[in-house]
C-alpha atoms as a PDB file:
ATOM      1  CA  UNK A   1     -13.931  31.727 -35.984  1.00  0.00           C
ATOM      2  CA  UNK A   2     -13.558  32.927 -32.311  1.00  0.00           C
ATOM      3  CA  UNK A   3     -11.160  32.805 -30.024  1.00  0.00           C
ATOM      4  CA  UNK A   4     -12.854  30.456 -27.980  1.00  0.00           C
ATOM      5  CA  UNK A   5     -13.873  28.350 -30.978  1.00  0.00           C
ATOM      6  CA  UNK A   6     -10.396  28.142 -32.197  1.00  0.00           C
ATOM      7  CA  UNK A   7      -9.144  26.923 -28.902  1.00  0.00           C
ATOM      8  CA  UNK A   8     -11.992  24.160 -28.888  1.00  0.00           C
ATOM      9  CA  UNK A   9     -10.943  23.262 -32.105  1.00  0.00           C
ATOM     10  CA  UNK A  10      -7.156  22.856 -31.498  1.00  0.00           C
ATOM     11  CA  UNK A  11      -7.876  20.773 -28.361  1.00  0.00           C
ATOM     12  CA  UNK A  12     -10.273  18.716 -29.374  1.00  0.00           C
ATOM     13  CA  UNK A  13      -7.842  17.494 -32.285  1.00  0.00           C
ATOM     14  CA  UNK A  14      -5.470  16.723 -28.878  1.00  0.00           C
ATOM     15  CA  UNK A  15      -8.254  14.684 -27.326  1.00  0.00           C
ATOM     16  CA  UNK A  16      -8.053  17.585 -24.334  1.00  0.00           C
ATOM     17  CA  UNK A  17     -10.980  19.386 -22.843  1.00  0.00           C
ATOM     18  CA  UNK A  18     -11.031  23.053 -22.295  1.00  0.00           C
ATOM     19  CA  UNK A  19     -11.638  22.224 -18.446  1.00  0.00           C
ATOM     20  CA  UNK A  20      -8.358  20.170 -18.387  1.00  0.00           C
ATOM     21  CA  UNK A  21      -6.487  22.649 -20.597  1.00  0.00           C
ATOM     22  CA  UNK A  22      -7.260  25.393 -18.001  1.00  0.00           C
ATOM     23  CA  UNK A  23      -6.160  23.102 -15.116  1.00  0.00           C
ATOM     24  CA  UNK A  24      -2.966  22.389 -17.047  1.00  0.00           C
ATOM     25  CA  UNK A  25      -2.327  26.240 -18.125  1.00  0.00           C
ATOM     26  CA  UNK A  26      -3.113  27.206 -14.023  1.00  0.00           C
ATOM     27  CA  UNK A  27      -5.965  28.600 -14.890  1.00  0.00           C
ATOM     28  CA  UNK A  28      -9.939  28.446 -13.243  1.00  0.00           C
ATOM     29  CA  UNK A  29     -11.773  25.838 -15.084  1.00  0.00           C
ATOM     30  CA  UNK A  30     -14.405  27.892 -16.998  1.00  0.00           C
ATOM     31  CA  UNK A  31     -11.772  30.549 -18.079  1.00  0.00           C
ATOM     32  CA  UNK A  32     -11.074  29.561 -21.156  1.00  0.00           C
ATOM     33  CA  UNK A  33     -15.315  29.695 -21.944  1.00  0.00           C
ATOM     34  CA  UNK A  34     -14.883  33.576 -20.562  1.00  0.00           C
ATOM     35  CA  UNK A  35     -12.645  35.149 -23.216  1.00  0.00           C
ATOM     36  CA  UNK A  36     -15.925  34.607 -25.538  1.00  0.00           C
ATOM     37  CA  UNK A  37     -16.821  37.711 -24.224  1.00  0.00           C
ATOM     38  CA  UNK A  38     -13.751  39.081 -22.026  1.00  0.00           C
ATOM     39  CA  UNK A  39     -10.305  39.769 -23.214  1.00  0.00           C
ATOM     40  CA  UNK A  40      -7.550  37.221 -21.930  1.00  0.00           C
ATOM     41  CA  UNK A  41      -4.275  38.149 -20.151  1.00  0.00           C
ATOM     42  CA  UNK A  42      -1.616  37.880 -22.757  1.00  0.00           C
ATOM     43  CA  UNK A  43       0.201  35.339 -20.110  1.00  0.00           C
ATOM     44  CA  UNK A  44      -2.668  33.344 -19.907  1.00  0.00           C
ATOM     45  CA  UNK A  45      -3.093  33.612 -23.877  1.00  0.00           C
ATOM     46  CA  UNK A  46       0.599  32.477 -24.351  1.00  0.00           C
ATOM     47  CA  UNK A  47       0.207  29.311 -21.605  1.00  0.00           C
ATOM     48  CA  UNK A  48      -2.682  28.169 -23.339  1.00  0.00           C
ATOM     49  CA  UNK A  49      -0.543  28.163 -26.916  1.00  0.00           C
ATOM     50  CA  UNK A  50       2.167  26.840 -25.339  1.00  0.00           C
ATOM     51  CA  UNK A  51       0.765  23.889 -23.758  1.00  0.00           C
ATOM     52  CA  UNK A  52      -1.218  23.418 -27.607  1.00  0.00           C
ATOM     53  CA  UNK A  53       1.716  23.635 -29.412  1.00  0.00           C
ATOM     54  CA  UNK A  54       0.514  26.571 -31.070  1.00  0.00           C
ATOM     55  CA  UNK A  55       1.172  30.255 -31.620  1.00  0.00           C
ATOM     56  CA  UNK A  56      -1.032  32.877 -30.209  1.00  0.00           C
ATOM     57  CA  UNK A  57      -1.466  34.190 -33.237  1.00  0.00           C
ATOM     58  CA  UNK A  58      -2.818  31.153 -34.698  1.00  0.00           C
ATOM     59  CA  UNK A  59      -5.120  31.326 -31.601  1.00  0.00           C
ATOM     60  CA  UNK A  60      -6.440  34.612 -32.568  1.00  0.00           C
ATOM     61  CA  UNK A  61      -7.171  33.947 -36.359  1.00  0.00           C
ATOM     62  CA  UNK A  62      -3.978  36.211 -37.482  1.00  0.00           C
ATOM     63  CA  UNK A  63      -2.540  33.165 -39.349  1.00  0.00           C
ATOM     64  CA  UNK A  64      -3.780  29.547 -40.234  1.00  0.00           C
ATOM     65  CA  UNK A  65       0.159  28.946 -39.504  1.00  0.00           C
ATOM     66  CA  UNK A  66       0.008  26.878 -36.309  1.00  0.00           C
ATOM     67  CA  UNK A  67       3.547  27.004 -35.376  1.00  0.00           C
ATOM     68  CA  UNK A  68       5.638  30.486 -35.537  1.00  0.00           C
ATOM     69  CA  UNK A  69       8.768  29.422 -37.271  1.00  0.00           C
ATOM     70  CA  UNK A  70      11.080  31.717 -35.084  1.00  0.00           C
ATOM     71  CA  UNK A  71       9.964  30.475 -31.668  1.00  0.00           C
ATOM     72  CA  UNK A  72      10.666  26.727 -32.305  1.00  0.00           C
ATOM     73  CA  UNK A  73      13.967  27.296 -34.138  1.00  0.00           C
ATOM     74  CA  UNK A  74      16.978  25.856 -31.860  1.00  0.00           C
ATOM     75  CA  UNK A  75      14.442  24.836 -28.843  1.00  0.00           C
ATOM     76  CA  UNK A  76      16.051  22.397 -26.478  1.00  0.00           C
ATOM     77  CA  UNK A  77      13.599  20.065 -24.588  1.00  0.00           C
ATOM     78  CA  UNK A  78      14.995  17.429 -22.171  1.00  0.00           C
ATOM     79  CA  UNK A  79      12.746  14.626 -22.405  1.00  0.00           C
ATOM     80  CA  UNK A  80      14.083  13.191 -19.065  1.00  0.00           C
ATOM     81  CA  UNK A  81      12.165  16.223 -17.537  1.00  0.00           C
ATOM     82  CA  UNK A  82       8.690  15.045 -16.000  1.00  0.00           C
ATOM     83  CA  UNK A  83       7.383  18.388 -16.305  1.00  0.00           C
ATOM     84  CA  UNK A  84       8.034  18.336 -20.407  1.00  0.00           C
ATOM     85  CA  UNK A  85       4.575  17.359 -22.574  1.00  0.00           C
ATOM     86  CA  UNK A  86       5.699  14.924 -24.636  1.00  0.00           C
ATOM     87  CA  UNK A  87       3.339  14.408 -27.709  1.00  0.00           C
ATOM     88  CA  UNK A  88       3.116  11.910 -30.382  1.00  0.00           C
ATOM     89  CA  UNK A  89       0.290  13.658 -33.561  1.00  0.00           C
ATOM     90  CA  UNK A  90      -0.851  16.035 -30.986  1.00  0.00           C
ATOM     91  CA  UNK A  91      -1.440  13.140 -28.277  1.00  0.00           C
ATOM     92  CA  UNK A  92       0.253  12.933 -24.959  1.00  0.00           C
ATOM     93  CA  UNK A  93       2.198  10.411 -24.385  1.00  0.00           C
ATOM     94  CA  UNK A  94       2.046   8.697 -20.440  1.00  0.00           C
ATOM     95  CA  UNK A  95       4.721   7.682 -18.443  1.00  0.00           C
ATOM     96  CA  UNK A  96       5.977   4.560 -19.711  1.00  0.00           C
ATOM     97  CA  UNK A  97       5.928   5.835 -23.598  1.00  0.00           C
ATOM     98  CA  UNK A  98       8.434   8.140 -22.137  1.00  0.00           C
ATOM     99  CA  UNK A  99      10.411   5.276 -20.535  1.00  0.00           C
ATOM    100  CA  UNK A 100      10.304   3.076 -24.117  1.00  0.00           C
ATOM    101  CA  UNK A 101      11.484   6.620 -25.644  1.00  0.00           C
ATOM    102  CA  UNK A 102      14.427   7.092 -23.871  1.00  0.00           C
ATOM    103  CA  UNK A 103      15.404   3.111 -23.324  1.00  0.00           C
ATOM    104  CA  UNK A 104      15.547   3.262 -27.296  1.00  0.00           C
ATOM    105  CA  UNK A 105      17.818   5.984 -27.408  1.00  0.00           C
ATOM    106  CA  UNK A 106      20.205   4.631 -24.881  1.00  0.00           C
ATOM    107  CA  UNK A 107      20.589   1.317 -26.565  1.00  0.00           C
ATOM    108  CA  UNK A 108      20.964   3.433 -30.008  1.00  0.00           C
ATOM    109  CA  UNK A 109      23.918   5.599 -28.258  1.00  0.00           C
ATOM    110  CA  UNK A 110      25.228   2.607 -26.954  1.00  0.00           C
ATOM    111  CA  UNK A 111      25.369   0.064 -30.248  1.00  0.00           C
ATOM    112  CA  UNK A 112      26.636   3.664 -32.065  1.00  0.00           C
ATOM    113  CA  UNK A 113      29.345   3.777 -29.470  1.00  0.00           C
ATOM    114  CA  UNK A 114      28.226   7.415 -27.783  1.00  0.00           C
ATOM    115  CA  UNK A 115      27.817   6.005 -24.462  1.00  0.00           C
END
């Protein structure tokens, strides 16, 4: 499988088109349909993985492993952050699943007496 194909793959299982994917990774909207027959930055490679919570070298075929092991170990996301993706099964969630999300955990702090 290509590149490309890979990609398409990956984000269709996220419900995500390669148009928005680009827009989200800063990218021109028919990049992504390019490195079919052009080489990709490695930047642009490693936004695209990123924001499919996925290694590059999953990307390129080198592994059917979709996560690297080593990158994710000890990662610290703050879920208050507007700019973090927050995904439920490779979905993202809006707004207001990211309200319920963090309501929850401030009534479970509070009834475990942490806040």
């Amino acid at each position: 499988m290509t590149l490309v194909g890979r990609i398409k793959m990956v984000a269709k299982q996220q419900g995500v088109s390669l148009k928005v994917l680009a827009t989200r990774a800063g990218l021109a909207e028919n990049a992504i349909y390019r490195w079919d027959t052009n080489n990709p930055r490695s930047e642009n490679l490693q936004k695209v993985a990123d924001i499919l919570s996925v290694s590059v070298d999953y990307l390129l075929g080198n592994t059917n492993e979709k996560k690297s092991a080593s990158k994710d170990a000890g990662r610290e996301v703050n879920i208050d952050d507007n700019t973090v993706i927050l995904k439920f099964n490779g979905i993202e969630l809006d707004d207001e699943y990211r309200q319920y999300i963090i309501d929850d955990i401030k009534k479970l702090r509070k009834l475990r007496g942490q806040d």
